[in-house]
N, C-alpha and C. Protein backbone atom coordinates (compact mmCIF):
# COMPACT_ATOMS: atom_id res chain seq x y z
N UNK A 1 0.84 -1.16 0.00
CA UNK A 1 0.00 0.00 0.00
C UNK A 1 0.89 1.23 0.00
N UNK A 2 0.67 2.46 -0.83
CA UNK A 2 1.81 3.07 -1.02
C UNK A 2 0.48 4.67 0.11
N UNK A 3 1.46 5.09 0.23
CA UNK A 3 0.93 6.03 1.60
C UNK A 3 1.35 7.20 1.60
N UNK A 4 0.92 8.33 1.35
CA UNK A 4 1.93 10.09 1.80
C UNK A 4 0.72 10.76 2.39
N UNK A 5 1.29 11.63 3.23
CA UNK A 5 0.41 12.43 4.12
C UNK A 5 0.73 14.07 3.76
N UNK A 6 -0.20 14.73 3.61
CA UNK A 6 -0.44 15.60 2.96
C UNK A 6 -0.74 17.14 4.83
N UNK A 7 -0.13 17.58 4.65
CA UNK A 7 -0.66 18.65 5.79
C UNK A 7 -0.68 20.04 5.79
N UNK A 8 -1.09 20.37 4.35
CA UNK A 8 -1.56 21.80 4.46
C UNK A 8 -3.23 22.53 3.77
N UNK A 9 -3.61 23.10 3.46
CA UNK A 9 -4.88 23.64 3.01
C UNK A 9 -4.46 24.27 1.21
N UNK A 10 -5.01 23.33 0.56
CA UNK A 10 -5.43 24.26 -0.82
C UNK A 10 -5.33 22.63 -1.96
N UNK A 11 -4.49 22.85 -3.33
CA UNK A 11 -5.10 21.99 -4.18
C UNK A 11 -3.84 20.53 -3.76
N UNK A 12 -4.05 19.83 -4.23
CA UNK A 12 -3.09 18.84 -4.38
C UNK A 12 -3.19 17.78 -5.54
N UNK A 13 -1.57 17.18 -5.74
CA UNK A 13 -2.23 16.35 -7.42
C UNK A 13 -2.05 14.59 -6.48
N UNK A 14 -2.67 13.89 -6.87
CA UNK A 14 -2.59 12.51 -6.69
C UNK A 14 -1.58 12.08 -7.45
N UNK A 15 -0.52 11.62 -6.64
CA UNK A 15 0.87 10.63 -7.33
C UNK A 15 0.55 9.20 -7.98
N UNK A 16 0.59 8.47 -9.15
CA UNK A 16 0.54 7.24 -9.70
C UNK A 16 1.14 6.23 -8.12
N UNK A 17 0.01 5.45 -7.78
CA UNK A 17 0.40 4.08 -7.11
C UNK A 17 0.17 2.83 -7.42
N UNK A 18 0.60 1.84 -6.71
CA UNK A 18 1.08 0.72 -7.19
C UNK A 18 -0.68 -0.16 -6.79
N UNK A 19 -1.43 -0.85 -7.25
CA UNK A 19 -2.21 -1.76 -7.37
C UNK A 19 -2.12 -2.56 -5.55
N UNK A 20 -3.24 -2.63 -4.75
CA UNK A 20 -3.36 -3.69 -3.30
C UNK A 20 -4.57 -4.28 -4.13
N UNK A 21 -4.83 -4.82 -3.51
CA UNK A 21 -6.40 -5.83 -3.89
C UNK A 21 -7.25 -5.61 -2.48
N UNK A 22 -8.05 -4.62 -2.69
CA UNK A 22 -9.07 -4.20 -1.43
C UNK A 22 -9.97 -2.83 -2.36
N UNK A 23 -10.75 -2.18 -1.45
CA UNK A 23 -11.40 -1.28 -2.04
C UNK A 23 -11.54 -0.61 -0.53
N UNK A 24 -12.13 0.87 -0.47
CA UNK A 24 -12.64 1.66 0.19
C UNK A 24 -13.82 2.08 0.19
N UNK A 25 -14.84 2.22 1.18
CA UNK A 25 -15.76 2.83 1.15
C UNK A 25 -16.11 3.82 0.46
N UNK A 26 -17.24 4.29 -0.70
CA UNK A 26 -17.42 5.13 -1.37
C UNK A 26 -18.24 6.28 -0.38
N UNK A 27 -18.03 7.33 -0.30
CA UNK A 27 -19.04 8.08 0.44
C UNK A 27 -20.06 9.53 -0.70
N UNK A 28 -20.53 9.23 -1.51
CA UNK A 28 -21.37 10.45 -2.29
C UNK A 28 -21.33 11.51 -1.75
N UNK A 29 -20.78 12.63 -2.48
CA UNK A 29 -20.58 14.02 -2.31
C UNK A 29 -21.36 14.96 -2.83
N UNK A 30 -23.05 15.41 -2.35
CA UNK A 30 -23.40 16.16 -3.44
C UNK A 30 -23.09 17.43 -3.23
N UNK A 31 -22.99 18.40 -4.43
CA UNK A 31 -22.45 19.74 -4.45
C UNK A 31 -23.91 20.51 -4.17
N UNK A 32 -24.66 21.36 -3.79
CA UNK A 32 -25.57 21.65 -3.55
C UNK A 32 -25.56 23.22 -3.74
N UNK A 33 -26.16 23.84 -5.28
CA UNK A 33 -26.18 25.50 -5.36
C UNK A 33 -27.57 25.39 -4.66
N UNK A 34 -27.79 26.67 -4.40
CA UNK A 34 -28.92 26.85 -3.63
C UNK A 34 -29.08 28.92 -2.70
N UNK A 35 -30.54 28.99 -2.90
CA UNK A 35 -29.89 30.32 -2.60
C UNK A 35 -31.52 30.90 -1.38
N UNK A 36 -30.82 31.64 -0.05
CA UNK A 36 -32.07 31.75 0.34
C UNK A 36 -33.31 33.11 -0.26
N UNK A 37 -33.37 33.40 -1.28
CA UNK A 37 -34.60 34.08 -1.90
C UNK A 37 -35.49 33.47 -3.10
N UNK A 38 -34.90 31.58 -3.07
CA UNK A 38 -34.96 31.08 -4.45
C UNK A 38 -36.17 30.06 -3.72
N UNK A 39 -37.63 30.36 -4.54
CA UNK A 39 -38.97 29.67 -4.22
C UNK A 39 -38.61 28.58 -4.90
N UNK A 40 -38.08 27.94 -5.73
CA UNK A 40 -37.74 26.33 -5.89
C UNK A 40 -37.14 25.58 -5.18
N UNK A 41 -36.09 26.48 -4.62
CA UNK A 41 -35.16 25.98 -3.66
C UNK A 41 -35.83 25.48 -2.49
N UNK A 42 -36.88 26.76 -1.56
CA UNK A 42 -37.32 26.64 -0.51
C UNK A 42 -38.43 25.36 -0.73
N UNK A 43 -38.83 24.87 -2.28
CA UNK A 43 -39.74 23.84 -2.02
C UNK A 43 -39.21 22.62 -2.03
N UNK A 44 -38.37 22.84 -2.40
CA UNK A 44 -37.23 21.39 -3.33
C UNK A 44 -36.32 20.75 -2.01
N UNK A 45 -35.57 21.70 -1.05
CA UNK A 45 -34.51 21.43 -0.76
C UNK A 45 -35.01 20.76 0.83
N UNK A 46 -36.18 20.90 1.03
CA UNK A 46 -36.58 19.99 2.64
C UNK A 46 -36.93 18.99 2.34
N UNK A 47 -37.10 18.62 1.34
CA UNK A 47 -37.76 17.15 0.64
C UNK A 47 -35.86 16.27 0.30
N UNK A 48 -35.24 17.00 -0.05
CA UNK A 48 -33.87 16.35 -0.61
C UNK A 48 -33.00 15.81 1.14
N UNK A 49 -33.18 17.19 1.97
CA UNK A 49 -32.82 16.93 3.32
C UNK A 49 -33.59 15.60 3.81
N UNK A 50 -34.71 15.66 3.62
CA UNK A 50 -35.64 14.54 5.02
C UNK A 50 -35.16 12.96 3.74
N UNK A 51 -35.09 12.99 2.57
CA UNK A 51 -34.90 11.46 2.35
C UNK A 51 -33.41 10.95 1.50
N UNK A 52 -32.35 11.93 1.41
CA UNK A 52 -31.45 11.78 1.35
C UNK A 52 -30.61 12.53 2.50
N UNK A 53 -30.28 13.18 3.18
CA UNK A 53 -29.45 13.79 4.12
C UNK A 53 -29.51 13.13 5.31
N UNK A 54 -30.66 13.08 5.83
CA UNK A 54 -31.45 12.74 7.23
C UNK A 54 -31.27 11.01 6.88
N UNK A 55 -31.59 10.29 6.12
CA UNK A 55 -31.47 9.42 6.08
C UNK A 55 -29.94 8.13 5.64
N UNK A 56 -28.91 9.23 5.40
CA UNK A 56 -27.84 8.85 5.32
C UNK A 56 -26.50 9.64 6.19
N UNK A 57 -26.85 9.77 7.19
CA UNK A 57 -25.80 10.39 7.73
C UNK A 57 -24.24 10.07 7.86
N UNK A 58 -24.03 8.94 7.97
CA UNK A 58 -22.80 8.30 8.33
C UNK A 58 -22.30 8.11 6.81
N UNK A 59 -23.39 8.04 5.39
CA UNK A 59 -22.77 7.48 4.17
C UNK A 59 -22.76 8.78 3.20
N UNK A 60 -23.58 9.73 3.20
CA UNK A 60 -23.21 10.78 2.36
C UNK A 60 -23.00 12.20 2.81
N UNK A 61 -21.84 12.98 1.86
CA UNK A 61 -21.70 14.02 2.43
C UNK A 61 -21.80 15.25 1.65
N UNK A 62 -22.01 16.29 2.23
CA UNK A 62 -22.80 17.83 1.59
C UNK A 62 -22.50 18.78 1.68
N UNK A 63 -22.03 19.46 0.59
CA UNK A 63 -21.83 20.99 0.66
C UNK A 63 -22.22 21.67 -0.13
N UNK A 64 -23.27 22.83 0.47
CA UNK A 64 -24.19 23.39 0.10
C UNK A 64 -23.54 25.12 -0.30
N UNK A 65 -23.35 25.10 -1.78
CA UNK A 65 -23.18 26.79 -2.31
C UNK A 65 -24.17 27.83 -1.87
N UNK A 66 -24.41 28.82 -1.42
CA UNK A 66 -25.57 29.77 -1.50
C UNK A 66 -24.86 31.19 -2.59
N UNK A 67 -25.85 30.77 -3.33
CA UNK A 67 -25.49 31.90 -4.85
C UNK A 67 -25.90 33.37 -4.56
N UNK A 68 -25.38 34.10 -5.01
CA UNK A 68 -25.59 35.63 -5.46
C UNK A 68 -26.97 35.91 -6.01
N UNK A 69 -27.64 35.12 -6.99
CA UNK A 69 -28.84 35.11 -7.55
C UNK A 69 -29.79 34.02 -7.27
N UNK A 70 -30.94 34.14 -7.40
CA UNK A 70 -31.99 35.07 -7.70
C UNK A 70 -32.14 36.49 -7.27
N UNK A 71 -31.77 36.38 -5.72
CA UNK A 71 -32.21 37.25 -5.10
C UNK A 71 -31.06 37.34 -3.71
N UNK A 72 -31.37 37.54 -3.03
CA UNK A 72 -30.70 38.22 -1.23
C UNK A 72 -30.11 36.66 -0.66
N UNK A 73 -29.44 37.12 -0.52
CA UNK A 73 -28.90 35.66 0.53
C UNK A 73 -27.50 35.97 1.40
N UNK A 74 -27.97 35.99 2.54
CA UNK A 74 -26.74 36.73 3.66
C UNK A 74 -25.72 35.45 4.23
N UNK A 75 -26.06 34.14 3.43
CA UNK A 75 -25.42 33.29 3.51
C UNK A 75 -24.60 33.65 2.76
N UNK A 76 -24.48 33.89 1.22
CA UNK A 76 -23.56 34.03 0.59
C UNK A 76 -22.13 34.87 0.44
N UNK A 77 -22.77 35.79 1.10
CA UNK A 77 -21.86 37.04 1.92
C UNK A 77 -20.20 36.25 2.79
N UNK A 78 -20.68 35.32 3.35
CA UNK A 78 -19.79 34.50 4.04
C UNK A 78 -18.37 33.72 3.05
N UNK A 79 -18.66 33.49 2.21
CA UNK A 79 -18.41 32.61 1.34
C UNK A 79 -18.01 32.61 -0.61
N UNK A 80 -18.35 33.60 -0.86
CA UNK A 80 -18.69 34.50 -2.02
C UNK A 80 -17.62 33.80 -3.24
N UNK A 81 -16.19 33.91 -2.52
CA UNK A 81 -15.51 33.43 -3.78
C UNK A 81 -15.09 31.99 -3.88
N UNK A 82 -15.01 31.15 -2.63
CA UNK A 82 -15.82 29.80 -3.57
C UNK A 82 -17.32 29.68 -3.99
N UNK A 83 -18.07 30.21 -3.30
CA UNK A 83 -18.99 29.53 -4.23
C UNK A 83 -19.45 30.38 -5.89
N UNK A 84 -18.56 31.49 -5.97
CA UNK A 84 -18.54 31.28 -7.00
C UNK A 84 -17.36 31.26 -8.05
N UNK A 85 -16.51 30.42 -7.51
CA UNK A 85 -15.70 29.47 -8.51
C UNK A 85 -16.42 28.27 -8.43
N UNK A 86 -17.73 27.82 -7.61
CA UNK A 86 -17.97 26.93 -8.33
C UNK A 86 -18.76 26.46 -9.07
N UNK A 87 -19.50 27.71 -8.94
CA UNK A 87 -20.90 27.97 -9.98
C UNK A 87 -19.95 28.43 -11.30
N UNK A 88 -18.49 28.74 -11.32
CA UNK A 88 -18.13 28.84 -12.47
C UNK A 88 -17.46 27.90 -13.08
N UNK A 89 -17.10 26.95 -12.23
CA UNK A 89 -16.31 25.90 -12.60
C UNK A 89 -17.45 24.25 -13.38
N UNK A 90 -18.53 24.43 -12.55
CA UNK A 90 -19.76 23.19 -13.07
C UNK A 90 -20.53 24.46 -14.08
N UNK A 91 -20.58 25.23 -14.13
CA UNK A 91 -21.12 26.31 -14.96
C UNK A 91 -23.04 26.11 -14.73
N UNK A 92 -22.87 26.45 -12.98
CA UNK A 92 -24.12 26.70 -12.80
C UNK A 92 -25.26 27.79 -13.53
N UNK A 93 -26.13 27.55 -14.32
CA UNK A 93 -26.43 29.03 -14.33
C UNK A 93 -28.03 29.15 -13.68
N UNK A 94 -28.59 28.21 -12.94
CA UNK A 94 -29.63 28.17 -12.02
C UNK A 94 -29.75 27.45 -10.42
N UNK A 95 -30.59 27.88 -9.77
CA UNK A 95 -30.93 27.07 -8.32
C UNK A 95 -32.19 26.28 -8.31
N UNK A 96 -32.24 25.68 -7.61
CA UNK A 96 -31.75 24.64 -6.75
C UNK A 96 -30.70 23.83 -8.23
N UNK A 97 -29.51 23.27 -7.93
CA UNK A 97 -28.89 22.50 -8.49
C UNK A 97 -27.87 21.06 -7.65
N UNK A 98 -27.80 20.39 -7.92
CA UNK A 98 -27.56 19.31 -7.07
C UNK A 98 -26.36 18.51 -8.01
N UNK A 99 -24.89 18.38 -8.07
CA UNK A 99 -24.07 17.78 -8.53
C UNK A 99 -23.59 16.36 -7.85
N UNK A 100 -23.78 15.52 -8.06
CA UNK A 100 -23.53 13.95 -7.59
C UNK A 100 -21.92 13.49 -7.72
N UNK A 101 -21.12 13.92 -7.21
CA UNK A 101 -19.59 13.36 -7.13
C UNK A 101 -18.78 13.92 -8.61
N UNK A 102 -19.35 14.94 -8.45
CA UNK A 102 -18.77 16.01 -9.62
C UNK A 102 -19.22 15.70 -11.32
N UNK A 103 -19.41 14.37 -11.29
CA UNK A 103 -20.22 14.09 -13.20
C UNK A 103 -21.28 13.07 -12.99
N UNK A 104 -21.29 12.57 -11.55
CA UNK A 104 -21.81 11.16 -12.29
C UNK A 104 -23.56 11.55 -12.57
N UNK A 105 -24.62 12.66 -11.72
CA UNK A 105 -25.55 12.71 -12.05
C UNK A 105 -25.66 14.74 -11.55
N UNK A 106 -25.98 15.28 -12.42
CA UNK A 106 -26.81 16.69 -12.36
C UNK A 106 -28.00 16.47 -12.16
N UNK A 107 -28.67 17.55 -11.01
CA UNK A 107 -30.28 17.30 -11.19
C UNK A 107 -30.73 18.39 -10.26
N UNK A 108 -32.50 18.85 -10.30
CA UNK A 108 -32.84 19.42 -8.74
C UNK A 108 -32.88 18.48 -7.89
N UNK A 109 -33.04 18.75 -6.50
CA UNK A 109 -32.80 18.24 -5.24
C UNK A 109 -34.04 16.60 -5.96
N UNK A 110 -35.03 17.14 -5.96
CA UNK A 110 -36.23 15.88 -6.17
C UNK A 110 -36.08 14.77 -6.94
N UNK A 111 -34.42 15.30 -8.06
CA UNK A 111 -34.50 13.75 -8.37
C UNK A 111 -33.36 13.02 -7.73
N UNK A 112 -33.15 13.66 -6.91
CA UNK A 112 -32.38 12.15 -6.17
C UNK A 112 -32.83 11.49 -5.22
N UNK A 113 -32.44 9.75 -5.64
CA UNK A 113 -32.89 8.71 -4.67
C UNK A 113 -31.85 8.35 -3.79
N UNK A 114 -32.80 7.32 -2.98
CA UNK A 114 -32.11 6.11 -2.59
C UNK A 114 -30.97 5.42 -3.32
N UNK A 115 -31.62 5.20 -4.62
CA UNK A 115 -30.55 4.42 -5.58
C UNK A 115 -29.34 5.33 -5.49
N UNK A 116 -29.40 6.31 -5.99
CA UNK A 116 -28.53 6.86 -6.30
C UNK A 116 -27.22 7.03 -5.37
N UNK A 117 -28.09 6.66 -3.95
CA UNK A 117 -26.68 6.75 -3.04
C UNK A 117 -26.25 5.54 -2.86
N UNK A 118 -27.13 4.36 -3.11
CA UNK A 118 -26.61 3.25 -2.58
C UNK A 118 -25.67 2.23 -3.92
N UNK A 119 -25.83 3.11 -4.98
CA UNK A 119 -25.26 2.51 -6.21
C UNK A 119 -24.12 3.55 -5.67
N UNK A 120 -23.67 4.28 -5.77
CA UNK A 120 -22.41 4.63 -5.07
C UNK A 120 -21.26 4.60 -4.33
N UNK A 121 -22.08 3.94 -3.04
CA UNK A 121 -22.01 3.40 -2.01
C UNK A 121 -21.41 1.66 -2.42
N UNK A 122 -21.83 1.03 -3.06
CA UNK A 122 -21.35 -0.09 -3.69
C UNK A 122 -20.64 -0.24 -4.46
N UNK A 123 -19.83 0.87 -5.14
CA UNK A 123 -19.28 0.77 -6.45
C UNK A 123 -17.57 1.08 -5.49
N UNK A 124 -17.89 1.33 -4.28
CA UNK A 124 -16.22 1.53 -3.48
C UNK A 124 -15.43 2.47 -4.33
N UNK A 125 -14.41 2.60 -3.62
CA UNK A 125 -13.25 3.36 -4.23
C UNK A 125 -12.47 2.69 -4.01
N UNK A 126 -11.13 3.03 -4.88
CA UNK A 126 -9.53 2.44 -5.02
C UNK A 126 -8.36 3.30 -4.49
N UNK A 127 -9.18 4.45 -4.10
CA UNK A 127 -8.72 5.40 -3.06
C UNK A 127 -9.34 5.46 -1.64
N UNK A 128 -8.61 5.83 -1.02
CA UNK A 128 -8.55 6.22 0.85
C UNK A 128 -8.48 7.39 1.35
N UNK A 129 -9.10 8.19 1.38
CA UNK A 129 -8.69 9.33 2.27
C UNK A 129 -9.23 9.68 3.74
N UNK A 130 -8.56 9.72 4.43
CA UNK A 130 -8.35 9.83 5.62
C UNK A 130 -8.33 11.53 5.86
N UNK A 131 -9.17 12.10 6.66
CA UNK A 131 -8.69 13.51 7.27
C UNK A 131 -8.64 13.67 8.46
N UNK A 132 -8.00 14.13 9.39
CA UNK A 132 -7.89 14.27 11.13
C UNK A 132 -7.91 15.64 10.99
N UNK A 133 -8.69 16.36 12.29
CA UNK A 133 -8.82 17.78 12.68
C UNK A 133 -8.17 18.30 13.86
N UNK A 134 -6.93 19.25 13.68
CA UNK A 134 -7.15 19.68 15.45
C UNK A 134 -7.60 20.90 14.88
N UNK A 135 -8.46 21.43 16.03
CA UNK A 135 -8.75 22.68 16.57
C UNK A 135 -7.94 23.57 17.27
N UNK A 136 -7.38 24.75 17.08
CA UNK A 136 -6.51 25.48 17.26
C UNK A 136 -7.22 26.78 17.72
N UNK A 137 -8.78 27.15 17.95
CA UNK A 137 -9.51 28.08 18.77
C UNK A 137 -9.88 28.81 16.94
N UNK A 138 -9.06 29.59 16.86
CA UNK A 138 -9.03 30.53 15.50
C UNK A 138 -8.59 30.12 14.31
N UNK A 139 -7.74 28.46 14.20
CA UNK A 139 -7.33 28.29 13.31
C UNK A 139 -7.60 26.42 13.12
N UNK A 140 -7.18 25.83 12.15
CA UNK A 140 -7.54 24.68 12.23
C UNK A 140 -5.99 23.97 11.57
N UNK A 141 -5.71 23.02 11.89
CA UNK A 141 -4.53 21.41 11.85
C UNK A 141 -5.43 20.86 11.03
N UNK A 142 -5.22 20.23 9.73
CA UNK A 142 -5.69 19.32 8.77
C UNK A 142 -4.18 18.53 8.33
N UNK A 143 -4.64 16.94 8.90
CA UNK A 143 -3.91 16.28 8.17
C UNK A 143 -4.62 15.25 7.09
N UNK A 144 -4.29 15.27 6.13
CA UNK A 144 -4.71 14.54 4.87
C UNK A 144 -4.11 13.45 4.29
N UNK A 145 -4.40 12.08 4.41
CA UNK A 145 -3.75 11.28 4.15
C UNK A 145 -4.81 10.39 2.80
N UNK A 146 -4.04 10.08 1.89
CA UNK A 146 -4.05 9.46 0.82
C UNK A 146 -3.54 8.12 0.23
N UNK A 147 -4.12 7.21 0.40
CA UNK A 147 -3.67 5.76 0.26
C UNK A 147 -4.37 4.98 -1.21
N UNK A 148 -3.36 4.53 -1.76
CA UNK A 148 -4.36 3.28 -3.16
C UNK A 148 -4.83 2.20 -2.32
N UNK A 149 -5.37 1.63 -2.16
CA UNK A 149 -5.72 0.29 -1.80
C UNK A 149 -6.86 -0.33 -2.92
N UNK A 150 -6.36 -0.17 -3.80
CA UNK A 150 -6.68 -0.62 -5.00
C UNK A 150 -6.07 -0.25 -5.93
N UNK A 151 -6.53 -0.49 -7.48
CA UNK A 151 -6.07 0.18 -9.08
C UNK A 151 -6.64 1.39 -9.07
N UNK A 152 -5.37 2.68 -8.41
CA UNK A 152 -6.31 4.37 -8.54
C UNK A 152 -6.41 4.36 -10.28
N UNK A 153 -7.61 5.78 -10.44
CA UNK A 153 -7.87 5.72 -11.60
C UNK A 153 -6.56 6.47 -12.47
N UNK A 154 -6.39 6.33 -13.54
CA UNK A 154 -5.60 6.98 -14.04
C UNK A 154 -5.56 8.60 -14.61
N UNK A 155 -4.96 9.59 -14.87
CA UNK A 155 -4.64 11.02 -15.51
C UNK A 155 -3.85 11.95 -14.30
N UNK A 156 -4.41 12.97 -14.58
CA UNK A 156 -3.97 13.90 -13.59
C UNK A 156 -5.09 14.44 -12.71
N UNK A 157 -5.20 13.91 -11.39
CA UNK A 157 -6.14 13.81 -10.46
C UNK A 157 -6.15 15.25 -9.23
N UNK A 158 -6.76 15.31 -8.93
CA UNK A 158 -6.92 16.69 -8.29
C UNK A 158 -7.45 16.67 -6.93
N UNK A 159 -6.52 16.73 -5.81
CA UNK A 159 -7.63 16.41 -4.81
C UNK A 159 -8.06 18.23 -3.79
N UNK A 160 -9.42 18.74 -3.71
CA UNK A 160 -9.68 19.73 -3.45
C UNK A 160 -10.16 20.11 -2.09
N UNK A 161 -8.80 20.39 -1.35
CA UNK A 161 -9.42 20.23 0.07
C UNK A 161 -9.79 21.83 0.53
């Protein structure tokens, strides 16, 4: 198993490793634009919470953009220039929007299932990542560790912490 630990904040590239015979837990990442003055959003996005969020806690995980448009959102204020590198990067140009592990499914909040997490969830990874937190009051310790325990996929891989 080939192993490097990673301990600072911003992009990193995944190094070519050598083949184990095991897999890792897959965990679904949806990207979530969303904005609070957006009436689709406010109908769409408690229905996506109560049967995908609420119901997978330990297996999927969420991070929710709040956009500049439609309208007012004092969430966004917080946050402004990622979320919009990443409404520029998936080339959002509406809300509610819901990205499934960066390609595998686009949609509003309502069409995602069950399936969708548990076909995920089964398909494992050939990667490992590991993150540990200290808390530092004002600042935060991230260590990032990265393991193959399988055939990683091949190109130039990007990991975006």
């Amino acid at each position: 198993m080939n192993r490097f630990t990673l301990s600072f904040f911003g992009f990193l590239l995944l190094a070519g490793t050598s083949a184990v015979i095991a897999q890792a837990p897959k965990y679904p990442l949806f990207e979530h634009f969303t904005q609070a003055s957006c009436g689709p959003c406010a109908q769409q996005n408690p229905g996506f919470q109560s049967s995908i969020l609420e119901q997978n806690p330990n297996t999927v995980r969420h991070i929710a953009y709040h956009t500049s448009w439609p309208g007012v959102d004092p969430m966004y204020n917080y946050n402004e220039a990622e979320s919009n590198a990443r409404v520029d990067y998936y080339n959002v140009t509406g809300v509610p929007e819901i990205i499934l592990l960066g390609n595998v499914k686009v949609g509003q909040p309502g069409e995602f299932t069950q399936d969708d997490v548990d076909n995920q969830v089964a398909a494992t990874s050939p990667v490992k990542i590991t993150v540990s937190d200290v808390d530092n009051g004002t600042s935060h310790d991230l260590t990032i560790i990265v393991e193959s325990v399988g055939t990683p996929p091949t190109g130039d891989l990007k990991l975006r912490t």
